[in-house]
PDB file of N, CA and C in Angstrom:
ATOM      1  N   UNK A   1       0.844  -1.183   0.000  1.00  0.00           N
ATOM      2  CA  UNK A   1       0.000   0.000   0.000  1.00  0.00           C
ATOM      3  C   UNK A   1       0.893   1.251   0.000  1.00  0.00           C
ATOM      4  N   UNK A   2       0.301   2.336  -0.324  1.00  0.00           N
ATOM      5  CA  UNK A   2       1.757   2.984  -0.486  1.00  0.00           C
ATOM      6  C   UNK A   2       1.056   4.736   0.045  1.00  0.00           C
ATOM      7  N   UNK A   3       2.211   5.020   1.176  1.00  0.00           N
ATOM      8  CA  UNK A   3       1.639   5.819   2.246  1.00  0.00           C
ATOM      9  C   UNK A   3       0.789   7.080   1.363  1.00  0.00           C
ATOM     10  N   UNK A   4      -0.114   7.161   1.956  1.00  0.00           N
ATOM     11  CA  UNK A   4      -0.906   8.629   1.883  1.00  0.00           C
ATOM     12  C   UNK A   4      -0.041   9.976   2.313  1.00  0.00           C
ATOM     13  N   UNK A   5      -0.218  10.974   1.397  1.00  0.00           N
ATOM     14  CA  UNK A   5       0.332  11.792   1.397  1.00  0.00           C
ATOM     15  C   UNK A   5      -0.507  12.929   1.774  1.00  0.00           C
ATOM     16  N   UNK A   6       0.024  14.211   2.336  1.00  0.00           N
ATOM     17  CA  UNK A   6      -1.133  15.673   2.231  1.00  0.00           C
ATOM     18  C   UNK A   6      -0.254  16.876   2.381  1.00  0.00           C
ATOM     19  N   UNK A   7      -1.334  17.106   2.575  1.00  0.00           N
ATOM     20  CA  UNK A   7      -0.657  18.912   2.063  1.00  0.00           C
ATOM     21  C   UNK A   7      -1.308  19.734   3.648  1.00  0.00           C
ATOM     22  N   UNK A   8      -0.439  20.794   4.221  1.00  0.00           N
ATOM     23  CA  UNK A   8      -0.844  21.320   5.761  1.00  0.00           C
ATOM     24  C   UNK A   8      -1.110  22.792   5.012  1.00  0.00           C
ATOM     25  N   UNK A   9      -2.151  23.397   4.869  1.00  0.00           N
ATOM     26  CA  UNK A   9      -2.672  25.040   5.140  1.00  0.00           C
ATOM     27  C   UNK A   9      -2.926  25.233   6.403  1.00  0.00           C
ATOM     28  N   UNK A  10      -1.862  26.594   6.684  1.00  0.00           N
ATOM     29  CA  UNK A  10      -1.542  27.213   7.679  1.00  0.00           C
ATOM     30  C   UNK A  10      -2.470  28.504   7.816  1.00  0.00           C
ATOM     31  N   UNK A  11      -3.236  28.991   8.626  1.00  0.00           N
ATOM     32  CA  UNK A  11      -4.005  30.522   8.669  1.00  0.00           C
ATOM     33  C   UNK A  11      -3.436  31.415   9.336  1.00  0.00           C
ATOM     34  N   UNK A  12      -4.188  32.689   9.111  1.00  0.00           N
ATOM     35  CA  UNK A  12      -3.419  33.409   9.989  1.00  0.00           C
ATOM     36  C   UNK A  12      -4.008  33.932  11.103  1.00  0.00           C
ATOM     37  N   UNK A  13      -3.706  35.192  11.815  1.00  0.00           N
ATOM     38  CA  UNK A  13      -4.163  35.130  13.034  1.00  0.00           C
ATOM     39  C   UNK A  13      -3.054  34.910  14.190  1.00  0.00           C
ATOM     40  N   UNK A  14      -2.483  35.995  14.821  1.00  0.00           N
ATOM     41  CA  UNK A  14      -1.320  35.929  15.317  1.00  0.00           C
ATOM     42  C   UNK A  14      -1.582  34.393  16.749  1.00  0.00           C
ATOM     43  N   UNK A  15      -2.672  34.719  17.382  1.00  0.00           N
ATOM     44  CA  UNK A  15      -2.388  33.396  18.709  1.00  0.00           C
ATOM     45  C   UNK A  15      -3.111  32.318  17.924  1.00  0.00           C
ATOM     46  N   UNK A  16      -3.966  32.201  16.426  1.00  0.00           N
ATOM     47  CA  UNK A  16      -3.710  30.855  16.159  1.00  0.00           C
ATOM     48  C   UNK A  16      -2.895  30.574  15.422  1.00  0.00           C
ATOM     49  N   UNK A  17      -1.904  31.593  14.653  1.00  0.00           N
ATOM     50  CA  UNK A  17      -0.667  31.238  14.043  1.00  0.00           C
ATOM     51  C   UNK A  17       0.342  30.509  14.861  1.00  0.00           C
ATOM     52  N   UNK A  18       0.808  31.672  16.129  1.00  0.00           N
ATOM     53  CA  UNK A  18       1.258  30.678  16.701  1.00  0.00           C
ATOM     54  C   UNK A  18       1.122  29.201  17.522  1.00  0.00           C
ATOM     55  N   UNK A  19      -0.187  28.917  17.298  1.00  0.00           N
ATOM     56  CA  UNK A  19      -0.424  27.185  17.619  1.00  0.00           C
ATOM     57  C   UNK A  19      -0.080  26.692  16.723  1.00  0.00           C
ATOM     58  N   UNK A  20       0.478  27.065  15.560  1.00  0.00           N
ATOM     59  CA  UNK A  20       0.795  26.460  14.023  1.00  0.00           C
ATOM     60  C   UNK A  20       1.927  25.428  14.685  1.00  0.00           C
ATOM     61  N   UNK A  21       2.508  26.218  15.249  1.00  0.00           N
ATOM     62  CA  UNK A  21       4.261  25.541  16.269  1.00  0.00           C
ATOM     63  C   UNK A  21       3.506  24.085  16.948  1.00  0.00           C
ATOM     64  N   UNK A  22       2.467  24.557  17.837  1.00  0.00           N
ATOM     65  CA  UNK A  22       2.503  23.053  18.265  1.00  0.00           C
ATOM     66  C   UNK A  22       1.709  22.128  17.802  1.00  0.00           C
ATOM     67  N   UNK A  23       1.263  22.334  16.635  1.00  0.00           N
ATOM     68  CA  UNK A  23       0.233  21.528  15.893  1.00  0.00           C
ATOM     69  C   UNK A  23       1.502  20.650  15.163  1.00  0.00           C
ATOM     70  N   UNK A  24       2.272  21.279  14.265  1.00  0.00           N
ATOM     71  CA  UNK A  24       3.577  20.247  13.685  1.00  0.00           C
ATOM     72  C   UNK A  24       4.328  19.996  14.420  1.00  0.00           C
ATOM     73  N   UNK A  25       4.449  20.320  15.688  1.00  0.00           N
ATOM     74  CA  UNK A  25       5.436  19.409  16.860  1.00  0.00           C
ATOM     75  C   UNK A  25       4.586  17.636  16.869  1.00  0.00           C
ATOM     76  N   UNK A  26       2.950  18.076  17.006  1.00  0.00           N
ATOM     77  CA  UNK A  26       2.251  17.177  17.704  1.00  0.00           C
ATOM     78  C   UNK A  26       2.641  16.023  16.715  1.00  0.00           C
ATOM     79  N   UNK A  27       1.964  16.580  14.733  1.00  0.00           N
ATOM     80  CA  UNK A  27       2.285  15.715  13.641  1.00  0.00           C
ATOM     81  C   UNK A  27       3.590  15.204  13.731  1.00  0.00           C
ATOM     82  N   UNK A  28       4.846  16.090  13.995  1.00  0.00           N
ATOM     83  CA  UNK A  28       5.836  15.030  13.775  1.00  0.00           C
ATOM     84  C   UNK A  28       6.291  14.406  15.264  1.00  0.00           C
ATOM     85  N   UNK A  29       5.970  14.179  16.091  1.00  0.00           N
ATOM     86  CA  UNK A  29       5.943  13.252  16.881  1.00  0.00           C
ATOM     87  C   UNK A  29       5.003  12.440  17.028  1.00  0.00           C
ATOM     88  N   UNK A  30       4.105  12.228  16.034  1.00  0.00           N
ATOM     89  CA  UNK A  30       2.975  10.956  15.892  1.00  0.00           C
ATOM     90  C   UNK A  30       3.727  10.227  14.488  1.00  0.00           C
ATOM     91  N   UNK A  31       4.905  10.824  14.064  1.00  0.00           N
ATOM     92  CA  UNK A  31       5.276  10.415  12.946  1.00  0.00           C
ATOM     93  C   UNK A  31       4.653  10.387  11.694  1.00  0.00           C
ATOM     94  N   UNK A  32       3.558  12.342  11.469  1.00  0.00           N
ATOM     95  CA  UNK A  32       3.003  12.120  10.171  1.00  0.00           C
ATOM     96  C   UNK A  32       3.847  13.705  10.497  1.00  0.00           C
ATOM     97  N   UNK A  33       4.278  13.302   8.676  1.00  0.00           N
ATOM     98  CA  UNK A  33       5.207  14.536   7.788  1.00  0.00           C
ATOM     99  C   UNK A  33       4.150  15.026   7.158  1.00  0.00           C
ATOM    100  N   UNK A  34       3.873  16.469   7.041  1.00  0.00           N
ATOM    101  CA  UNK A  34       3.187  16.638   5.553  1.00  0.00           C
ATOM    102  C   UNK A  34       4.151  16.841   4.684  1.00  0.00           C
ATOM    103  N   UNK A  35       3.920  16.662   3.286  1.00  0.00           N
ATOM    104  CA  UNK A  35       4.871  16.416   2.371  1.00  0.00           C
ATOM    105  C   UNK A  35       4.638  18.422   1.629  1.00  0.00           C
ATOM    106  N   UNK A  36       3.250  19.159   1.797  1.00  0.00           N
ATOM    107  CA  UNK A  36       3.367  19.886   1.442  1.00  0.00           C
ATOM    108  C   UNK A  36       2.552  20.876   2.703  1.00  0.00           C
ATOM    109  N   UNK A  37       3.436  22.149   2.376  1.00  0.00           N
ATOM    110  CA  UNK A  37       2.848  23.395   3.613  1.00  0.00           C
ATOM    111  C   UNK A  37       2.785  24.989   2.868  1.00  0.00           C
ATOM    112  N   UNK A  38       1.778  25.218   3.130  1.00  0.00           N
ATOM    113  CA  UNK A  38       1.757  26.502   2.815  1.00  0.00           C
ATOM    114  C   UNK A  38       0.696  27.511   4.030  1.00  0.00           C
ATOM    115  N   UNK A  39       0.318  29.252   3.292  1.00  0.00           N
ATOM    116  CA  UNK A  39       0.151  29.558   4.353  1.00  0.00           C
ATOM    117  C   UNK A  39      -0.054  30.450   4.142  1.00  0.00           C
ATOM    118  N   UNK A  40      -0.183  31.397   5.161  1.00  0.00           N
ATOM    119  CA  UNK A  40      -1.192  33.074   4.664  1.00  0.00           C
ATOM    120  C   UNK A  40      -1.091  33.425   6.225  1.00  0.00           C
ATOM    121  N   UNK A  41      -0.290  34.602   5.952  1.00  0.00           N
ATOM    122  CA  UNK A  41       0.126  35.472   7.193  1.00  0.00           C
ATOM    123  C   UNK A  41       1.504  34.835   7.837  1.00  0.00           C
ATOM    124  N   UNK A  42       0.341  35.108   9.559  1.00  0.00           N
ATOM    125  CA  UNK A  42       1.278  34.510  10.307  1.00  0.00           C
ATOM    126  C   UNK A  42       1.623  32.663   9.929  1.00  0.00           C
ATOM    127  N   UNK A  43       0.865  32.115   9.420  1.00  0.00           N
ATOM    128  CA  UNK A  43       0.953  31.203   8.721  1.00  0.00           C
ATOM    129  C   UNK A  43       1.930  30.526   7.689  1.00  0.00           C
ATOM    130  N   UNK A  44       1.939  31.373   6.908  1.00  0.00           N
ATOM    131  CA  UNK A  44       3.016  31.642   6.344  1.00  0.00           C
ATOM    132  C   UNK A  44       4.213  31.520   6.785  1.00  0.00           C
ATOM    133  N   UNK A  45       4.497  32.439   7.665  1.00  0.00           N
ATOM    134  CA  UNK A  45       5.730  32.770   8.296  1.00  0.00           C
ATOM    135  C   UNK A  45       6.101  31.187   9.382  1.00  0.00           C
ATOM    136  N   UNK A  46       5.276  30.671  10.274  1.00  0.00           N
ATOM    137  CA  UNK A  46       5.284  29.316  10.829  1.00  0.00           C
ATOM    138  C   UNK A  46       6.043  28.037   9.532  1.00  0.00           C
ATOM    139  N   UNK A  47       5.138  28.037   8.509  1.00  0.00           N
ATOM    140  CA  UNK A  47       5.373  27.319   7.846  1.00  0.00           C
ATOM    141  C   UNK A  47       6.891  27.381   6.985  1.00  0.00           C
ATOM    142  N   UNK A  48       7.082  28.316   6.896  1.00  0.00           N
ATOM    143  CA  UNK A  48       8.624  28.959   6.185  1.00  0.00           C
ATOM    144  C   UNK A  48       9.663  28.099   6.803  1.00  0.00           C
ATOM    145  N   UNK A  49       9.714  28.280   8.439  1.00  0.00           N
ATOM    146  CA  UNK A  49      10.381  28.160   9.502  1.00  0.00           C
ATOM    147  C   UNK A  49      10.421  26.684   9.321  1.00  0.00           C
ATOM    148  N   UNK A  50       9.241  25.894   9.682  1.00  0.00           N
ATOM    149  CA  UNK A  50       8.728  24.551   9.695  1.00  0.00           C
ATOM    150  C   UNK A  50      10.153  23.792   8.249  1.00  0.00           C
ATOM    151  N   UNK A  51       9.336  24.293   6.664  1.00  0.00           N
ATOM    152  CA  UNK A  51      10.339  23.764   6.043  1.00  0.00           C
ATOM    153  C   UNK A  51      11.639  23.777   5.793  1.00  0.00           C
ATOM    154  N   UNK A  52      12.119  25.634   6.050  1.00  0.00           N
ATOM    155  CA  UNK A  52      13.530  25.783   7.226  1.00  0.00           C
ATOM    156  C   UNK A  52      14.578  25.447   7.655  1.00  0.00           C
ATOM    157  N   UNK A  53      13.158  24.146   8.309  1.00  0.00           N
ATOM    158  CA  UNK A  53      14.079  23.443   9.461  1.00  0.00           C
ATOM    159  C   UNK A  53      14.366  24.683  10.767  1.00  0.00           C
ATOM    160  N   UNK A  54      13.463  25.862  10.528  1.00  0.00           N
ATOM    161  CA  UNK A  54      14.016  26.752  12.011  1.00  0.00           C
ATOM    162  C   UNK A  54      12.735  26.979  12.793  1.00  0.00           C
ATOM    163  N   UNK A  55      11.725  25.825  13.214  1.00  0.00           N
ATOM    164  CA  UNK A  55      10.770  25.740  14.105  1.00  0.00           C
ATOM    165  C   UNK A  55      11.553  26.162  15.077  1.00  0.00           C
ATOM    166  N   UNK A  56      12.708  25.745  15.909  1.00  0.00           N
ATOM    167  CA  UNK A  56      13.017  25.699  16.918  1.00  0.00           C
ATOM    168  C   UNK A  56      13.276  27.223  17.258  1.00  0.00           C
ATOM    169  N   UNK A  57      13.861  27.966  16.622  1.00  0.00           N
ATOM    170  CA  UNK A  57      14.459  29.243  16.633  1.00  0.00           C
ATOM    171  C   UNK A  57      13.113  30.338  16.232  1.00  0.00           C
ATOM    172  N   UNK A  58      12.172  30.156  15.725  1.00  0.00           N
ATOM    173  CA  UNK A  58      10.559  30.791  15.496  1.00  0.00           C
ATOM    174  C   UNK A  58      10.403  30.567  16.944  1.00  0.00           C
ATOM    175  N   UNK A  59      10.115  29.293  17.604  1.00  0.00           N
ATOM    176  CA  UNK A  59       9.319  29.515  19.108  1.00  0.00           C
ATOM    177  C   UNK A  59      10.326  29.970  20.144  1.00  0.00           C
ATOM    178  N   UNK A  60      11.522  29.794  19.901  1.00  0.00           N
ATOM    179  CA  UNK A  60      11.963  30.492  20.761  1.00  0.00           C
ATOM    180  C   UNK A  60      11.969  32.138  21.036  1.00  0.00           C
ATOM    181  N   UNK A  61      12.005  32.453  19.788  1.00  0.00           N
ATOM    182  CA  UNK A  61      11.734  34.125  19.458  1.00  0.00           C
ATOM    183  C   UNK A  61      10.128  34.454  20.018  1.00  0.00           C
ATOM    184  N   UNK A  62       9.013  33.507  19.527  1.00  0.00           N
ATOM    185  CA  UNK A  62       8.018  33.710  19.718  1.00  0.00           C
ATOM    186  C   UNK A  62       7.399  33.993  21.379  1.00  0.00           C
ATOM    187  N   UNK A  63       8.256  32.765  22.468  1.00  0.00           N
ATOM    188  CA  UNK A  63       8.139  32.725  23.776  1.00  0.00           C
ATOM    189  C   UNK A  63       8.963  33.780  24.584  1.00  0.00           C
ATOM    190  N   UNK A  64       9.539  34.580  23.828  1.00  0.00           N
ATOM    191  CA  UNK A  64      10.363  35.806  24.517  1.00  0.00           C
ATOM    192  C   UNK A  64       9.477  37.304  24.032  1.00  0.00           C
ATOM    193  N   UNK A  65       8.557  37.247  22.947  1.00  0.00           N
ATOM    194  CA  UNK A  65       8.013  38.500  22.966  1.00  0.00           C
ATOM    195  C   UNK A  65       7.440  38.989  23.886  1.00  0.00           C
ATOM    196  N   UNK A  66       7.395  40.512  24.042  1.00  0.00           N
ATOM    197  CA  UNK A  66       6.841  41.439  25.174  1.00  0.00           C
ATOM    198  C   UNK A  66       5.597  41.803  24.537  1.00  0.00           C
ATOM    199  N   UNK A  67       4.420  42.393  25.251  1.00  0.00           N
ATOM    200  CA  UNK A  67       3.495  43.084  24.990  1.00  0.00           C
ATOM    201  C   UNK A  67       4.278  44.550  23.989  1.00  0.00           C
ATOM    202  N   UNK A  68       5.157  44.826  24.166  1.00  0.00           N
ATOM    203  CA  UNK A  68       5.545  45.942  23.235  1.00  0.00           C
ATOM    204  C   UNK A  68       6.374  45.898  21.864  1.00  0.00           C
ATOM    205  N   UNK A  69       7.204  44.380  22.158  1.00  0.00           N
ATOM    206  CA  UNK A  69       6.839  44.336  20.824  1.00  0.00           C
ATOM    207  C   UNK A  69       6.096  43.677  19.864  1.00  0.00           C
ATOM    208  N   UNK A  70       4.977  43.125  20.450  1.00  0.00           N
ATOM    209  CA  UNK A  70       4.078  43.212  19.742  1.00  0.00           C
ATOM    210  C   UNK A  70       3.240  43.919  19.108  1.00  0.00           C
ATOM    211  N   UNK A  71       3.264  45.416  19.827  1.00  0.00           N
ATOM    212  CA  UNK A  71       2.944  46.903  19.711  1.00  0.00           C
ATOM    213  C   UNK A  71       3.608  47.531  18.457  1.00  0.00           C
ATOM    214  N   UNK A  72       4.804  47.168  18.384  1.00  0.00           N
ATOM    215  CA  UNK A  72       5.582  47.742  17.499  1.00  0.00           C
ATOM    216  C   UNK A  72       5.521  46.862  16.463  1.00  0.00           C
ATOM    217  N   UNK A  73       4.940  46.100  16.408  1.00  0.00           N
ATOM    218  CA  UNK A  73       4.960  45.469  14.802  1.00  0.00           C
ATOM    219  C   UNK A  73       3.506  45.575  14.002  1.00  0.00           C
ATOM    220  N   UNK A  74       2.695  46.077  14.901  1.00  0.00           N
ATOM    221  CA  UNK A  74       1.191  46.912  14.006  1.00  0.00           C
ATOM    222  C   UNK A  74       1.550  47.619  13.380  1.00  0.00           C
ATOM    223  N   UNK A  75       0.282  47.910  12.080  1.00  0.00           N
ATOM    224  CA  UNK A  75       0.690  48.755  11.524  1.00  0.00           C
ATOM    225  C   UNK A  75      -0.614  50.187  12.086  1.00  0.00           C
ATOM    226  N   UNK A  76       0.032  51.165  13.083  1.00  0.00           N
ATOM    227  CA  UNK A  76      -0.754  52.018  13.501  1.00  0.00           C
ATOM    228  C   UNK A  76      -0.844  53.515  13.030  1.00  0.00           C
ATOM    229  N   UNK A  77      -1.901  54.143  12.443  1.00  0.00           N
ATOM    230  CA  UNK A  77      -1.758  55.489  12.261  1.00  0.00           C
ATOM    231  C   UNK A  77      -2.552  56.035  13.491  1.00  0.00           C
ATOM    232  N   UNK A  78      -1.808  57.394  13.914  1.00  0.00           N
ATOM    233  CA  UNK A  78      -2.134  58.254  14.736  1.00  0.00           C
ATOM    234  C   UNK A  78      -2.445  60.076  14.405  1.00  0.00           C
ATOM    235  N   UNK A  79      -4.055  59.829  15.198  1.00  0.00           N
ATOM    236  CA  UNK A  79      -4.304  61.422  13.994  1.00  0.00           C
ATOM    237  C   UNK A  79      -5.158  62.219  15.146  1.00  0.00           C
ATOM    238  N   UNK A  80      -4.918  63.154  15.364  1.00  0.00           N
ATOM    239  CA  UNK A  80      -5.694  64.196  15.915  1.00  0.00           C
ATOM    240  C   UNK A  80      -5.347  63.846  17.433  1.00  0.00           C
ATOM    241  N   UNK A  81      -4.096  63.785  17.861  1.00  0.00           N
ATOM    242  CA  UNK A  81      -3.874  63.507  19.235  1.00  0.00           C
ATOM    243  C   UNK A  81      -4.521  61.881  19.809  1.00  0.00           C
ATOM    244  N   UNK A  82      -4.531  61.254  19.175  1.00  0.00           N
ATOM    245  CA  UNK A  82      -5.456  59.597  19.759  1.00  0.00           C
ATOM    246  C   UNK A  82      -5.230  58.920  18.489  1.00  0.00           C
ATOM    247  N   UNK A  83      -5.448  57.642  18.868  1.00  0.00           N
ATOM    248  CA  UNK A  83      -5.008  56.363  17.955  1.00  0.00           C
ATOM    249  C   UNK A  83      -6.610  56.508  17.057  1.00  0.00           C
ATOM    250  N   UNK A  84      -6.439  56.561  16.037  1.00  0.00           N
ATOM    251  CA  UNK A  84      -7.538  56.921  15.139  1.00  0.00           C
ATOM    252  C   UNK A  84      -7.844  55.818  14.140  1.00  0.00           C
ATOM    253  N   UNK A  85      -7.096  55.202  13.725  1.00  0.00           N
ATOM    254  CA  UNK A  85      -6.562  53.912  13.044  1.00  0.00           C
ATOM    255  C   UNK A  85      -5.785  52.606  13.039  1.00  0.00           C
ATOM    256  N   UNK A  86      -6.640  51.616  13.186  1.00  0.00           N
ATOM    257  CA  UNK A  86      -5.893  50.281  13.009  1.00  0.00           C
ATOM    258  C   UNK A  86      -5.921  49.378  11.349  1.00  0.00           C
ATOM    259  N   UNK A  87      -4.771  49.221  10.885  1.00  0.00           N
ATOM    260  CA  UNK A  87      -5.019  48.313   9.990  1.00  0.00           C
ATOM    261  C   UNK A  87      -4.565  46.875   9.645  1.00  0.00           C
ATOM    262  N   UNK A  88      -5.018  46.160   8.910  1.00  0.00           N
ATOM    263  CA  UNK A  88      -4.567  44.968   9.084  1.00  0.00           C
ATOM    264  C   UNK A  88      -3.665  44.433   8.129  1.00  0.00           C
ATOM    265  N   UNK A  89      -3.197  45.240   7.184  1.00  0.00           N
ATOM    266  CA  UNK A  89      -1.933  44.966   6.392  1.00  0.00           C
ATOM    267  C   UNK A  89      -2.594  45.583   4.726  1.00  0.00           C
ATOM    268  N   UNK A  90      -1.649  44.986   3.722  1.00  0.00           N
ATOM    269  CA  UNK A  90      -1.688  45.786   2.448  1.00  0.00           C
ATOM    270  C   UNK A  90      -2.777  45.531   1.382  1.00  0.00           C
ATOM    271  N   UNK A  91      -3.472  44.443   1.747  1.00  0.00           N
ATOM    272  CA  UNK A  91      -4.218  44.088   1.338  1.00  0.00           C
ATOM    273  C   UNK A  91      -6.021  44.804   1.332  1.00  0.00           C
ATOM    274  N   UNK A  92      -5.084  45.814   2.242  1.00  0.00           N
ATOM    275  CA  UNK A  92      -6.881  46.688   2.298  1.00  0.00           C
ATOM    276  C   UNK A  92      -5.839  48.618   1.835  1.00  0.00           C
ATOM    277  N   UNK A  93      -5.737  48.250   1.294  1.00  0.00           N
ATOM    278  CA  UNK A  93      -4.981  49.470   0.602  1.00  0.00           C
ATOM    279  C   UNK A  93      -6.098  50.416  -0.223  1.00  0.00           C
ATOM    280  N   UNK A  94      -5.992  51.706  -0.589  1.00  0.00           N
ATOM    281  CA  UNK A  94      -6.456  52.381  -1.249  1.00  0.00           C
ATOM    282  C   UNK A  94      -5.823  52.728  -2.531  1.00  0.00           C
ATOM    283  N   UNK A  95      -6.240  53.891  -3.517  1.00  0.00           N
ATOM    284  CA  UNK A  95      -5.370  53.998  -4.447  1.00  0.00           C
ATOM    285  C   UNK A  95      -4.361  55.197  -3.957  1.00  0.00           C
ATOM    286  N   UNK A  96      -4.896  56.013  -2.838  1.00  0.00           N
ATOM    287  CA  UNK A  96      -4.149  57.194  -2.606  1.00  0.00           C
ATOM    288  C   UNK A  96      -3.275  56.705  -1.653  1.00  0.00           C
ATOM    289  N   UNK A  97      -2.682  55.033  -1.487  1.00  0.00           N
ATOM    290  CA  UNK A  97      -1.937  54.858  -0.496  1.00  0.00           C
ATOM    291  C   UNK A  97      -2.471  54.424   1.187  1.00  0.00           C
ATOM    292  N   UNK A  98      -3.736  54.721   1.486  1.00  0.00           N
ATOM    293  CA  UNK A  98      -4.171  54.804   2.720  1.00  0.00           C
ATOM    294  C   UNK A  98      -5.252  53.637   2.745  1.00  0.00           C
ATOM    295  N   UNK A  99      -5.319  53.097   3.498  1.00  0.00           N
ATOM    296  CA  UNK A  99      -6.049  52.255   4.261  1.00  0.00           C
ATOM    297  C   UNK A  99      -7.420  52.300   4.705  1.00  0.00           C
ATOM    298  N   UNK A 100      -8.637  51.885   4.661  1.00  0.00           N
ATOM    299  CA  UNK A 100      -9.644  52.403   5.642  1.00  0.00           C
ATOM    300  C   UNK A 100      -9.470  51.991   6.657  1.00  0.00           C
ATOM    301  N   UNK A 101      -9.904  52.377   8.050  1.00  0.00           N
ATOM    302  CA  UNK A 101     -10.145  52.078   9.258  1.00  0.00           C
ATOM    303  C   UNK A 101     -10.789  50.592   9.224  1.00  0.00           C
ATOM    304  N   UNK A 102     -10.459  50.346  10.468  1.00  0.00           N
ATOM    305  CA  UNK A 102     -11.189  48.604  10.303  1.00  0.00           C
ATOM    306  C   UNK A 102     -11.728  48.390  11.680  1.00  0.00           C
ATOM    307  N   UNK A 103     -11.383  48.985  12.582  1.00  0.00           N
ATOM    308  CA  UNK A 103     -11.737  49.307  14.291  1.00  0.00           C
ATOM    309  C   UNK A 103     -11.609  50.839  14.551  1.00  0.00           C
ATOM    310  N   UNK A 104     -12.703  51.156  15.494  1.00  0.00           N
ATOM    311  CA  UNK A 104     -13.173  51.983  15.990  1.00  0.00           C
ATOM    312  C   UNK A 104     -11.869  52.383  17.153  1.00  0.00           C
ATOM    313  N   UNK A 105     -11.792  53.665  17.903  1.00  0.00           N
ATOM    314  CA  UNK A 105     -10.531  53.677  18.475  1.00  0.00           C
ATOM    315  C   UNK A 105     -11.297  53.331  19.609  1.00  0.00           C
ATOM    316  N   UNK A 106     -12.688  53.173  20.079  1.00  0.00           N
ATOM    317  CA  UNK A 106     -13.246  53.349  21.335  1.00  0.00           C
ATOM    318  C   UNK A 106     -13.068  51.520  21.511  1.00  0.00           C
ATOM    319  N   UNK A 107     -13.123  50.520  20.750  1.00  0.00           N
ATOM    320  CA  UNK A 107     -12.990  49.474  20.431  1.00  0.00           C
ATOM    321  C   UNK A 107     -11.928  48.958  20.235  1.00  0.00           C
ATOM    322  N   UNK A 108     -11.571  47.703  21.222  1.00  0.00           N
ATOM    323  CA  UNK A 108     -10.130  47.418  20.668  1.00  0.00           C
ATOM    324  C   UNK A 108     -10.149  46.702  19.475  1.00  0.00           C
ATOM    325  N   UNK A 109      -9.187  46.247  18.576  1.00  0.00           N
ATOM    326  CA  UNK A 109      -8.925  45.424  17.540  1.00  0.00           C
ATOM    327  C   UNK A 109      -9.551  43.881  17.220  1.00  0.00           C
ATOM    328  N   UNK A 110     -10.469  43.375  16.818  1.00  0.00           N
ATOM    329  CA  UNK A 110     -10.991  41.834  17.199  1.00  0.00           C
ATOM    330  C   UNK A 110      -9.581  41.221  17.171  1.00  0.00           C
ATOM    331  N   UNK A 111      -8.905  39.895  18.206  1.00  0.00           N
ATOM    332  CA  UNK A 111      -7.854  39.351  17.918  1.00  0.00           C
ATOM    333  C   UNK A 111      -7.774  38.196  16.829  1.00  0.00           C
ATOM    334  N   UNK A 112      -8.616  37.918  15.685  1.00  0.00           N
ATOM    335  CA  UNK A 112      -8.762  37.265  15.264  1.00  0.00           C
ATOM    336  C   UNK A 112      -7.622  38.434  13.381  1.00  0.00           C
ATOM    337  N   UNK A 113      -7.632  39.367  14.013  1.00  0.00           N
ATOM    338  CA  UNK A 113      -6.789  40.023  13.023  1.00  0.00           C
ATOM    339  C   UNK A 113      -5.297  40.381  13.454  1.00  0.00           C
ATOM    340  N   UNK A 114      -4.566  40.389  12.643  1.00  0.00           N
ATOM    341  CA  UNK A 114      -3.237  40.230  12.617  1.00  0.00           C
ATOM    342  C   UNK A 114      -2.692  42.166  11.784  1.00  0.00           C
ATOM    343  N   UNK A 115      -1.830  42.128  12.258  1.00  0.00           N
ATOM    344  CA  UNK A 115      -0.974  43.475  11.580  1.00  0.00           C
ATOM    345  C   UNK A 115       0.392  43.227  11.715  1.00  0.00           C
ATOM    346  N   UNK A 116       0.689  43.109  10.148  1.00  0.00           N
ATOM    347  CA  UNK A 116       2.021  43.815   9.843  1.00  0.00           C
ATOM    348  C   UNK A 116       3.045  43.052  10.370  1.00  0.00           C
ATOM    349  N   UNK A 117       2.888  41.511  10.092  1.00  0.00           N
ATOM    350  CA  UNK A 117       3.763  40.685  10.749  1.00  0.00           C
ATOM    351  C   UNK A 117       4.998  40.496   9.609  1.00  0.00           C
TER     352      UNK A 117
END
C-alpha cells in the first residue's frame, strides 16, 4: 500500500498562528510529515520556519516577545492627538496609499486580526 500523502494550510491570526508551532510538533511526533505546507500570514511565516528546518528558533523568538513588541509590529496610524486607526496589512490598501479604518478607536482590535507581521 503505499503511504498517503497531504498537504498542511496554515491561517493566519497571530495566537492561532502561533499554535501552528505546536500543531507540527504534535504531527511530527505521531510520525506524520506533511509532504506539502503553505500559508497566509502569520501562517506563512510558521510554515517557512517549519520547512527551514528553524521551528526551533521561530518559538523560541516567539516565547520571549513582550506586549511591546508586539505593539511595534502593528501597523498604527495616529491622527488628531489619539489612535484613530488600526489596519490589518496591504491588502486593504487604497489607491491614494491609505487604508480604511477597520476598528473603531473606542474598540479594541478583534484578535482574530493580525498586523504587519
Amino acid at each position: 500500500m503505499t503511504p498517503k500523502r497531504f498537504g498542511l494550510a496554515l491561517g493566519s491570526g497571530a495566537a492561532r498562528g502561533w499554535a501552528h508551532i505546536g500543531l507540527l510538533r504534535e504531527l511530527l511526533s505521531a510520525g506524520i510529515q506533511p509532504h506539502v505546507v503553505c500559508g497566509t500570514s502569520i501562517g506563512a511565516l510558521v510554515g517557512a520556519a517549519y520547512v527551514n528546518d528553524s521551528l526551533d528558533a521561530l518559538e523560541d523568538w516567539v516565547k520571549h516577545l513582550t506586549r511591546r513588541d508586539i505593539v511595534r509590529y502593528m501597523d498604527i496610524v495616529r491622527g488628531a492627538g489619539r489612535l484613530s486607526e488600526c489596519h490589518a496589512g496591504p491588502d486593504h490598501a487604497q489607491p491614494n496609499g491609505r487604508r480604511p479604518s477597520r476598528h473603531s478607536a473606542d474598540a479594541p482590535p478583534e484578535t482574530s486580526g493580525t498586523a504587519g507581521v
